[in-house]
C-alpha atoms as a PDB file:
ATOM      1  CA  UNK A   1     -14.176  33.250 -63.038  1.00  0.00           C
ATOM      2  CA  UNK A   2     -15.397  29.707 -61.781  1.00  0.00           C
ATOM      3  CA  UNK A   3     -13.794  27.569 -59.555  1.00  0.00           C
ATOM      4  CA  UNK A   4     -13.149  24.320 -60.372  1.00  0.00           C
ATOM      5  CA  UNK A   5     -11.960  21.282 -58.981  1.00  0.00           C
ATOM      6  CA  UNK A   6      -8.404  19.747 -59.418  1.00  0.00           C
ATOM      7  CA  UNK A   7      -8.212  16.375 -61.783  1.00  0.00           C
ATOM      8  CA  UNK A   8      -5.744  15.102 -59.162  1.00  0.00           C
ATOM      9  CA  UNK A   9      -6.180  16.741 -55.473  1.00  0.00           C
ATOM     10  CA  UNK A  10     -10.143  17.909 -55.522  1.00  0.00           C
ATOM     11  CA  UNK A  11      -8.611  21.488 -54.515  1.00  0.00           C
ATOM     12  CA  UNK A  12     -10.814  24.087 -55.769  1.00  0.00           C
ATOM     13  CA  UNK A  13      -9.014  25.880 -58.598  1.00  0.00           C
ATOM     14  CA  UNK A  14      -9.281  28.406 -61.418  1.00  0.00           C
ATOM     15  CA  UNK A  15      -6.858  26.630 -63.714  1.00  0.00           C
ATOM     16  CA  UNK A  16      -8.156  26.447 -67.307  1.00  0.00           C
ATOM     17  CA  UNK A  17      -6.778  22.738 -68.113  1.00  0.00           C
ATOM     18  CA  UNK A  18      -8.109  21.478 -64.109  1.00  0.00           C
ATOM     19  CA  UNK A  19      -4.502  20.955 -62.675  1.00  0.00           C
ATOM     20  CA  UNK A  20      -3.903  23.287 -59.421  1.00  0.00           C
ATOM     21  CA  UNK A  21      -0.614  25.144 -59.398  1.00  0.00           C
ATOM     22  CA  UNK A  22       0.520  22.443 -56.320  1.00  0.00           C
ATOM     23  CA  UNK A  23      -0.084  19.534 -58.816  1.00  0.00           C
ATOM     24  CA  UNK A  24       1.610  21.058 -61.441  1.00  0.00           C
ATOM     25  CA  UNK A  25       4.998  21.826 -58.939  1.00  0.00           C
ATOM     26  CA  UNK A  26       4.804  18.365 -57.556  1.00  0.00           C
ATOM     27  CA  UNK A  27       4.750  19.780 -53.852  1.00  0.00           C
ATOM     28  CA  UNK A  28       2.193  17.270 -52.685  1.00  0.00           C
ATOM     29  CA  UNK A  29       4.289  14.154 -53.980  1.00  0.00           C
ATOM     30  CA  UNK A  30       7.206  15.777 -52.395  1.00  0.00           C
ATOM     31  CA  UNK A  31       5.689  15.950 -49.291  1.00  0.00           C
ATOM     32  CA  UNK A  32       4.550  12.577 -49.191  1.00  0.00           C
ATOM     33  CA  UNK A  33       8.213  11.326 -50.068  1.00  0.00           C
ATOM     34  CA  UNK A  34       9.010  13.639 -47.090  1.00  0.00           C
ATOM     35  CA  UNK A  35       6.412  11.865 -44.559  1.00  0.00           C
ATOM     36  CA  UNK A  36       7.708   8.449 -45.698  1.00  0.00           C
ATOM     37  CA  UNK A  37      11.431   9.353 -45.429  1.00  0.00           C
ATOM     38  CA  UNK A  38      10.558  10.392 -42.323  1.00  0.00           C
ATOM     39  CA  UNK A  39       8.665   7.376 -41.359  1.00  0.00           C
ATOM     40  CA  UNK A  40      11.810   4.968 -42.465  1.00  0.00           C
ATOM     41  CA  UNK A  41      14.594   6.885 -40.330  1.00  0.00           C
ATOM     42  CA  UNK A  42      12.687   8.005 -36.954  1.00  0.00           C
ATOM     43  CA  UNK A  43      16.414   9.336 -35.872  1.00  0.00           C
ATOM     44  CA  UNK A  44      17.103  11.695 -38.668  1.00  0.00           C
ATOM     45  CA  UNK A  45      19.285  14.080 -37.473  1.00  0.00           C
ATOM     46  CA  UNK A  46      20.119  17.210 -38.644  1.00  0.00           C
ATOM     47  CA  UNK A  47      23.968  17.911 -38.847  1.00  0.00           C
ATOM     48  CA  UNK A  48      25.616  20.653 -36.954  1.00  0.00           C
ATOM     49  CA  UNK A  49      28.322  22.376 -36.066  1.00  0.00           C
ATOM     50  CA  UNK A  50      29.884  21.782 -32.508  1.00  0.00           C
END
């Protein structure tokens, strides 16, 4: 089986229609949307119990 490369990332993959699995989830825009979240509230804070 060849390796190709992803349409969207340039990941190597062995998906016949040349969309990697992460693509196809949507993990990589999620963790951009992450990073910028992020980026927006430097004091996130994680709620806890006290």
């Amino acid at each position: 089986m060849k390796a190709h490369k992803c349409m969207k990332c340039d990941n190597s993959t062995n998906q016949k229609d040349g969309i990697c699995v992460i693509c196809k989830l949507g993990i990589t825009q999620m963790h951009t949307e992450l990073v910028d979240l992020m980026k927006k509230n430097k004091k996130l804070r994680l709620h806890t119990k006290t």
